[in-house]
N, C-alpha and C. Protein backbone atom coordinates (compact mmCIF):
# COMPACT_ATOMS: atom_id res chain seq x y z
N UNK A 1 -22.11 85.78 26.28
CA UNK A 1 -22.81 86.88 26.92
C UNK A 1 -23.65 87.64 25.91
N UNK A 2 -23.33 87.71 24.40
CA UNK A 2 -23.83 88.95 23.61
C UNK A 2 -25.23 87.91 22.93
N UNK A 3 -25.09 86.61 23.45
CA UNK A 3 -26.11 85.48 22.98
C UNK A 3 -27.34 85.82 23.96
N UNK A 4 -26.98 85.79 25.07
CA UNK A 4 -27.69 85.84 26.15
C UNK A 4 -28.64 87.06 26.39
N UNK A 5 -27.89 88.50 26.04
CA UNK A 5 -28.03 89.45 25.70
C UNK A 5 -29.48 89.90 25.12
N UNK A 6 -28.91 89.22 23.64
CA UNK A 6 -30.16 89.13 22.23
C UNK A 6 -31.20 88.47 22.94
N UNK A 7 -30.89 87.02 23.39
CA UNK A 7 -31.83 86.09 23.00
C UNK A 7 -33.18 85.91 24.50
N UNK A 8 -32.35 86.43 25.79
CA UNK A 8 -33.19 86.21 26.62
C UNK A 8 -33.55 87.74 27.57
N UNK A 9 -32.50 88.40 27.40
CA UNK A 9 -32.65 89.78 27.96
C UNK A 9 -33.48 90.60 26.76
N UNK A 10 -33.60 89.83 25.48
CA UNK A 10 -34.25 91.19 24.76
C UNK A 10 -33.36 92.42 24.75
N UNK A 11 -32.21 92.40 24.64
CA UNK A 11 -32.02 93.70 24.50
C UNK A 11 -31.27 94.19 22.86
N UNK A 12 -31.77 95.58 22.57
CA UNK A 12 -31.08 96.04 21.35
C UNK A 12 -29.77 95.88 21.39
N UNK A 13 -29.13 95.65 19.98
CA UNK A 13 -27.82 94.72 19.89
C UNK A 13 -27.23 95.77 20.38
N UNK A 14 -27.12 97.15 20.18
CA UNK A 14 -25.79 98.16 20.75
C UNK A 14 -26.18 97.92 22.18
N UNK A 15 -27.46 97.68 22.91
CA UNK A 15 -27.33 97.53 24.80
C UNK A 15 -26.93 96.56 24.71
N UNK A 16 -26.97 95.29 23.90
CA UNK A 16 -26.60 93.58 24.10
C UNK A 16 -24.88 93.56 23.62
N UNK A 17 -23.81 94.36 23.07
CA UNK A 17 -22.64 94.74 23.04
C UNK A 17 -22.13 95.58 24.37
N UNK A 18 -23.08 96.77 24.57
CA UNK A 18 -22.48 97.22 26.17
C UNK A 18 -22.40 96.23 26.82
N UNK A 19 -23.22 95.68 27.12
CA UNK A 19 -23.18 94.96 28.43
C UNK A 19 -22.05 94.01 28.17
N UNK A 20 -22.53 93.35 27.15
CA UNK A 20 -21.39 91.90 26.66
C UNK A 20 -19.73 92.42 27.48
N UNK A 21 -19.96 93.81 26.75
CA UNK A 21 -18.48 94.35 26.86
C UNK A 21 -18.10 94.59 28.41
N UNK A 22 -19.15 94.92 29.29
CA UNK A 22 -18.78 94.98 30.58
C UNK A 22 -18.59 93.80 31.18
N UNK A 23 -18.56 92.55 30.35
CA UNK A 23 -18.44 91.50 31.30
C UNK A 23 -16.82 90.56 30.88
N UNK A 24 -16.99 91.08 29.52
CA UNK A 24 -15.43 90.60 28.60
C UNK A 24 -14.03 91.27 29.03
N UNK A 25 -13.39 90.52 28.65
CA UNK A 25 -12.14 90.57 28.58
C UNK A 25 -11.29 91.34 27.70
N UNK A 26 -10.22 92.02 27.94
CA UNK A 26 -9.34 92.58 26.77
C UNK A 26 -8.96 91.39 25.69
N UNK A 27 -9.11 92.11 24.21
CA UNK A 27 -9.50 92.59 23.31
C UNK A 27 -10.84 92.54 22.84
N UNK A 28 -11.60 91.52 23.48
CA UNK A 28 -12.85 91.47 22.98
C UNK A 28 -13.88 92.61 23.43
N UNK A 29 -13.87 92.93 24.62
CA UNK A 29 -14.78 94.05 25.46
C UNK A 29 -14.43 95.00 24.55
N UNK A 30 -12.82 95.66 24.06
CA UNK A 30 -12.69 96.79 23.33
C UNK A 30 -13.64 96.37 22.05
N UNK A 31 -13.46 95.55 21.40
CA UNK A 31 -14.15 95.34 20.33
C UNK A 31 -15.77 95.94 20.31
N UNK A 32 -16.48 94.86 21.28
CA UNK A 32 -17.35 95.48 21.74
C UNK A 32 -17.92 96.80 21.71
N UNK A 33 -17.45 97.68 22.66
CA UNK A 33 -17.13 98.65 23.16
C UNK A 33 -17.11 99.69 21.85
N UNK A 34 -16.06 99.55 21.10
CA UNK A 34 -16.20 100.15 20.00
C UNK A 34 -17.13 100.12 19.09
N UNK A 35 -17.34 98.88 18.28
CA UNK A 35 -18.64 98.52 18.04
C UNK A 35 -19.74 99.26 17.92
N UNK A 36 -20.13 99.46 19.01
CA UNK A 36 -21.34 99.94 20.09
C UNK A 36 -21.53 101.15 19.96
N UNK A 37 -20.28 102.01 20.02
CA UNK A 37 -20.38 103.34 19.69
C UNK A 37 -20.49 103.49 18.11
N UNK A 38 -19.88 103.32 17.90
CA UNK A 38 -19.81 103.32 16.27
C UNK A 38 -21.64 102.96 15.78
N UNK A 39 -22.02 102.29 16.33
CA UNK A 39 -23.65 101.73 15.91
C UNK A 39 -24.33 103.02 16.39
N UNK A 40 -24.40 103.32 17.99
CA UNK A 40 -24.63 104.59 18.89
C UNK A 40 -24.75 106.19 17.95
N UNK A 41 -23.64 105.70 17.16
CA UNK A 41 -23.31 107.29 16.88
C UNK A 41 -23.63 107.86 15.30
N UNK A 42 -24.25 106.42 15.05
CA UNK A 42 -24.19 106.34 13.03
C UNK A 42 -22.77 106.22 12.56
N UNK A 43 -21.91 106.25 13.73
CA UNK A 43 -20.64 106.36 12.31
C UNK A 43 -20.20 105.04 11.21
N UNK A 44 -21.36 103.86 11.52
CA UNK A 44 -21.35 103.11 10.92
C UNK A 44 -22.68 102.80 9.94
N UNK A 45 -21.92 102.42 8.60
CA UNK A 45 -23.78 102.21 8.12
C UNK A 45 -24.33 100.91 8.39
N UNK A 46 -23.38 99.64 8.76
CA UNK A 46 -24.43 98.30 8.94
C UNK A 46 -23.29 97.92 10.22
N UNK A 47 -24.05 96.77 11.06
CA UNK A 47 -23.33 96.11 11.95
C UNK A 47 -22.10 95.69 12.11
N UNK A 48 -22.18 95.15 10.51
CA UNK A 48 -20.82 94.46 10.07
C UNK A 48 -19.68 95.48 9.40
N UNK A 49 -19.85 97.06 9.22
CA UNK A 49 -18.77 97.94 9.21
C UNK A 49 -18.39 98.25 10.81
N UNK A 50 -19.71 98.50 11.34
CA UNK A 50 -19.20 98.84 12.86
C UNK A 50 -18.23 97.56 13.65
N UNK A 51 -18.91 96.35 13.24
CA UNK A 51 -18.11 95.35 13.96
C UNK A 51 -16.37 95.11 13.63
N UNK A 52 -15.95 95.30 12.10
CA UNK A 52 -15.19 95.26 11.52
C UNK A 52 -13.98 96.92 11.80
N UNK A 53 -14.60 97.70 12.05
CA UNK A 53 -14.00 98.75 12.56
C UNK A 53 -12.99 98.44 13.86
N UNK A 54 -14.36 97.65 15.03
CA UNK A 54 -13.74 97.60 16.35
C UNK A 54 -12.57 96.39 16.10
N UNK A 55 -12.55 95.51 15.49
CA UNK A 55 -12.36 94.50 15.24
C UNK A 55 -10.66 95.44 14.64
N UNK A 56 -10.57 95.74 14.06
CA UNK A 56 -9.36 96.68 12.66
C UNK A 56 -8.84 97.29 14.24
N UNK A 57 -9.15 98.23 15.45
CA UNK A 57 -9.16 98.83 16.24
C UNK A 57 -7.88 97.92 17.04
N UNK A 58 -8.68 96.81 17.29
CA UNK A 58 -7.94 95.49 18.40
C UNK A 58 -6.56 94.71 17.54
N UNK A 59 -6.38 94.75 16.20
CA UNK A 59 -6.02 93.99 15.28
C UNK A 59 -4.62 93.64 16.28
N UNK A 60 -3.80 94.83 16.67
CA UNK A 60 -2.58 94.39 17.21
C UNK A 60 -2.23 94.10 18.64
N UNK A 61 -3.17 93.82 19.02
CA UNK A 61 -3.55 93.47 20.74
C UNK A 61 -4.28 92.43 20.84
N UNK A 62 -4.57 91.51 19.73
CA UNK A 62 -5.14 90.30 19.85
C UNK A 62 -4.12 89.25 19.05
N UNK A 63 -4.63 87.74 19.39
CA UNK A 63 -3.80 86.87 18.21
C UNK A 63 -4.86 86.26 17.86
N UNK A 64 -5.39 87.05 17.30
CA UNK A 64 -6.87 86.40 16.14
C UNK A 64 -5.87 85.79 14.64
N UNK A 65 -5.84 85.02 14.36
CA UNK A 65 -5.32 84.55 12.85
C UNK A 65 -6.60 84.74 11.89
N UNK A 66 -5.86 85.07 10.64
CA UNK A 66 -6.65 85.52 9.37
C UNK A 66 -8.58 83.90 9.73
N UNK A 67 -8.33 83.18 9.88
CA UNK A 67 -9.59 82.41 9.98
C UNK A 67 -10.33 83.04 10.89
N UNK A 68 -9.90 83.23 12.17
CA UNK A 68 -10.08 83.50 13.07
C UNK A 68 -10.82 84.66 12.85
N UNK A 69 -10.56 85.62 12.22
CA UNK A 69 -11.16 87.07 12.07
C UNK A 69 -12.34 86.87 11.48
N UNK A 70 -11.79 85.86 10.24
CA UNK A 70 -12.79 85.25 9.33
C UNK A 70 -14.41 84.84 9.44
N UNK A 71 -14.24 84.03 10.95
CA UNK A 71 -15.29 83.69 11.68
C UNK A 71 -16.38 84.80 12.32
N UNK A 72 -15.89 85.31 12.62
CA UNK A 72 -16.10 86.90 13.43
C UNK A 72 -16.63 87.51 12.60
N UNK A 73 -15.89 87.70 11.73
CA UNK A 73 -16.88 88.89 10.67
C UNK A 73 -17.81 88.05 9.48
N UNK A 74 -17.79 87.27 9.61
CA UNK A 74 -19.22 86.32 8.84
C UNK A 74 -20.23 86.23 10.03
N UNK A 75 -19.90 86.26 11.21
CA UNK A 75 -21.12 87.04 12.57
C UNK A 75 -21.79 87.60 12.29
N UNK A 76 -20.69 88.74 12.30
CA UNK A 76 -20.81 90.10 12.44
C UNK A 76 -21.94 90.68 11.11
N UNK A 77 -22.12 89.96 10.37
CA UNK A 77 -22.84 90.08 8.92
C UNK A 77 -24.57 89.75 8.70
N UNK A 78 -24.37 88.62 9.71
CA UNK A 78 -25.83 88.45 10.30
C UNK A 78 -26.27 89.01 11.79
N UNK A 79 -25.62 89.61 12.18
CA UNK A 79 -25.67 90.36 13.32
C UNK A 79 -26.49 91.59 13.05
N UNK A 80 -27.65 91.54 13.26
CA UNK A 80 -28.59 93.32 13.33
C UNK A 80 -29.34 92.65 12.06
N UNK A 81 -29.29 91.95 11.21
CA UNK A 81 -30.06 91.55 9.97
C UNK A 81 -31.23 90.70 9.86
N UNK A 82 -31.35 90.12 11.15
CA UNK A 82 -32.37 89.11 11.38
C UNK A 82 -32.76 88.87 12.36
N UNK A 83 -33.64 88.10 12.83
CA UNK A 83 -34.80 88.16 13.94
C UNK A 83 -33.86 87.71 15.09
N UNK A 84 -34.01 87.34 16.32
CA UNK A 84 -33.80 87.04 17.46
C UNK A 84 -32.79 85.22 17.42
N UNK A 85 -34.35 84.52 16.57
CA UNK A 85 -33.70 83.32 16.75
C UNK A 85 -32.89 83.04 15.63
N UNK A 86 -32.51 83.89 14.84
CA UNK A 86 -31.40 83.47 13.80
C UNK A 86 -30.15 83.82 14.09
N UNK A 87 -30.09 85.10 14.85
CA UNK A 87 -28.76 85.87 15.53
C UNK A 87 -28.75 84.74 16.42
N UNK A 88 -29.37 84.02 17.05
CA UNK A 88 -28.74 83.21 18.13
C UNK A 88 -27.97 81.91 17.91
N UNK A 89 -28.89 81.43 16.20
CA UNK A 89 -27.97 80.64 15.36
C UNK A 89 -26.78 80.86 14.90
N UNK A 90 -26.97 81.89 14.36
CA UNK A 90 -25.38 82.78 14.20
C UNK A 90 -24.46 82.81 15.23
N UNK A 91 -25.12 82.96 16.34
CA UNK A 91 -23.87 83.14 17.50
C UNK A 91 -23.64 81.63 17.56
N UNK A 92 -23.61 80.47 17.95
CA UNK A 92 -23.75 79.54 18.33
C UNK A 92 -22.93 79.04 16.92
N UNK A 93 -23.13 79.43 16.04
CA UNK A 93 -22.55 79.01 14.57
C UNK A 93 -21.06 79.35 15.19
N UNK A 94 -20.96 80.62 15.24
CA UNK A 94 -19.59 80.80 15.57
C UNK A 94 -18.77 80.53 16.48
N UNK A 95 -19.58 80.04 17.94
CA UNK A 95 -19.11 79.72 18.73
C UNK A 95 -18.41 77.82 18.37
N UNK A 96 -19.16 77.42 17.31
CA UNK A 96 -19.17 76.06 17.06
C UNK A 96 -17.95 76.13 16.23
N UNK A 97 -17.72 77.28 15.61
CA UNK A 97 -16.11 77.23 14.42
C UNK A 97 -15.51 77.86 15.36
N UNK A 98 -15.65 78.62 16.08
CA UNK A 98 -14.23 79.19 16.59
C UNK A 98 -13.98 77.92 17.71
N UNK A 99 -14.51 76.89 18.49
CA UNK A 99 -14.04 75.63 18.88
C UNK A 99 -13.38 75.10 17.91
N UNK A 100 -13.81 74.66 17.15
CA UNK A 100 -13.01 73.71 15.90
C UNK A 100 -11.47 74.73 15.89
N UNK A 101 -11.93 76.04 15.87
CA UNK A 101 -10.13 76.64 15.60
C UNK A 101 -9.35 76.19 16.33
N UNK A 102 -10.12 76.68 17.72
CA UNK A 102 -9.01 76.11 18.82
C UNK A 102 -8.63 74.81 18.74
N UNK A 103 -9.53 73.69 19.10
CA UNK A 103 -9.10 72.44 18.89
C UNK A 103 -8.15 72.39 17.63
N UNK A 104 -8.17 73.02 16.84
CA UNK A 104 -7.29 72.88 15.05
C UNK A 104 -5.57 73.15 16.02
N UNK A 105 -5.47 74.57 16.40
CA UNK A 105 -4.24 75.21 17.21
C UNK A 105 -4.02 74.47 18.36
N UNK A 106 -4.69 73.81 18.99
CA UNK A 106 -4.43 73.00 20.34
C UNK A 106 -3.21 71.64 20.10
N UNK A 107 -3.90 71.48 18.71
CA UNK A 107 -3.53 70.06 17.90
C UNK A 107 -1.94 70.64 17.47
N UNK A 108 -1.81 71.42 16.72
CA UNK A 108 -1.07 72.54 16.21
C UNK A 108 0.53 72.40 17.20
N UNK A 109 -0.01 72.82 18.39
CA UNK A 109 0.76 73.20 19.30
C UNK A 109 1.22 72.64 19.86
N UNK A 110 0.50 71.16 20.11
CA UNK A 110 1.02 70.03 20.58
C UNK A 110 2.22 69.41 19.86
N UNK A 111 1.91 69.35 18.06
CA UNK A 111 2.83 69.03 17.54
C UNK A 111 3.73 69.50 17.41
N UNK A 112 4.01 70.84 17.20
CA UNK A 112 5.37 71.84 17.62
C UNK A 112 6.00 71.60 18.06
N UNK A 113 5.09 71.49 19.72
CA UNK A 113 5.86 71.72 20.93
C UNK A 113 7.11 70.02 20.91
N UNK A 114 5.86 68.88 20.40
CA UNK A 114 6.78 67.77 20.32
C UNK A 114 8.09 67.65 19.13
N UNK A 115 8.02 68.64 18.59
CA UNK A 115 9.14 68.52 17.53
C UNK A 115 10.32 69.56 18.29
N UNK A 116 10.09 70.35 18.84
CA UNK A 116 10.91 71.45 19.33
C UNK A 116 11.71 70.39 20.60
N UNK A 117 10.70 69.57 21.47
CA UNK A 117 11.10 68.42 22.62
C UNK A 117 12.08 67.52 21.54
N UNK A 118 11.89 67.49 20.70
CA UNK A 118 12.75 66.33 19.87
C UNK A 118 14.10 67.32 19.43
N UNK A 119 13.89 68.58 19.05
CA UNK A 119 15.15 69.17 18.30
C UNK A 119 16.26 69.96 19.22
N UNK A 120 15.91 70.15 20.54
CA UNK A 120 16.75 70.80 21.46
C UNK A 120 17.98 69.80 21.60
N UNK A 121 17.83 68.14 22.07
CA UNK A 121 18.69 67.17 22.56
C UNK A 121 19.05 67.16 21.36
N UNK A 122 18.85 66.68 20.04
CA UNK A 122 19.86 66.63 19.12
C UNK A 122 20.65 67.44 18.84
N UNK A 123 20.58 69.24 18.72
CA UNK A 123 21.06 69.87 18.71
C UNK A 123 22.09 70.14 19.09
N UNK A 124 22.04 69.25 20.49
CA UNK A 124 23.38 69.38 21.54
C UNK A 124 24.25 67.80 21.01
N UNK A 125 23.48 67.14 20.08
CA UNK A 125 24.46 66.35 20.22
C UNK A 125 25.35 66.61 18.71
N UNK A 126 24.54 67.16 17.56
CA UNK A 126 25.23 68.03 16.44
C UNK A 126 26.01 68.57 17.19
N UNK A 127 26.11 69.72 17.57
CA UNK A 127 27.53 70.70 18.45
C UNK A 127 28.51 70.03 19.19
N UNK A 128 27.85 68.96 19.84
CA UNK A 128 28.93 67.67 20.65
C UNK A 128 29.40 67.02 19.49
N UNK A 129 29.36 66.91 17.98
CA UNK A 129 30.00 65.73 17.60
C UNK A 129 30.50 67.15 16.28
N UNK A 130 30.46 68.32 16.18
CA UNK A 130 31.09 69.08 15.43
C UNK A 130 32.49 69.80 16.24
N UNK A 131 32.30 69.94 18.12
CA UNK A 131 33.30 70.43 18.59
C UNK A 131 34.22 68.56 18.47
N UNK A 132 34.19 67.74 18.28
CA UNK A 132 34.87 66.48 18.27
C UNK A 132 36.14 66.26 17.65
């Protein structure tokens, strides 16, 4: 949405964050949201303090992992710094690593989940052959 925003609505990045934010989801809309004001109000001096603020704001209401944030705020850095079609590279950059994360955790989770499927039945059969 905040791609769409920049790149075809033309709009200034704090209107291209409102809006984003009216269409997002919790934690990200707060992010947003905050953001936005923080840009709105000067209480930030570049994009990437304001973004990093909202971002610090959400920290314990999201499960962003340390990469994860990582991604976001290397955005957030070219975000307000450059023309139209480079922010849109940027977005698209990130949208292209934060896939790879997921797919990374998808992979992740699968394997877990198959080791946890493997360690429950033995478990019971350790306790079956210690009550013996």
């Amino acid at each position: 949405m905040l791609e769409t925003e920049i790149s075809y609505a033309l709009s200034p990045l704090t209107s291209a964050m409102q809006t984003a934010a009216c269409h997002a989801q919790r934690p990200v809309a707060n992010v947003l949201q905050e953001s936005a004001i923080r840009l709105q109000e000067r209480q930030a001096v570049s994009v990437a303090q304001a973004w990093e603020v909202g971002m610090e704001a959400e920290r314990d209401r999201s499960a962003l992992l340390p990469n994860d944030r990582a991604i976001l705020l290397s955005l957030c850095a070219a975000l307000g710094r450059s023309d139209r079609s480079e922010q849109q590279k940027h977005l698209r950059l990130a949208m292209e690593r934060l896939a790879q994360a997921e797919e990374a955790a998808r992979r992740a989770a699968e394997k877990n989940g198959r080791l946890w499927s493997y360690l429950g039945p033995l478990t019971g059969i350790l306790v079956a052959l210690i009550l013996i």
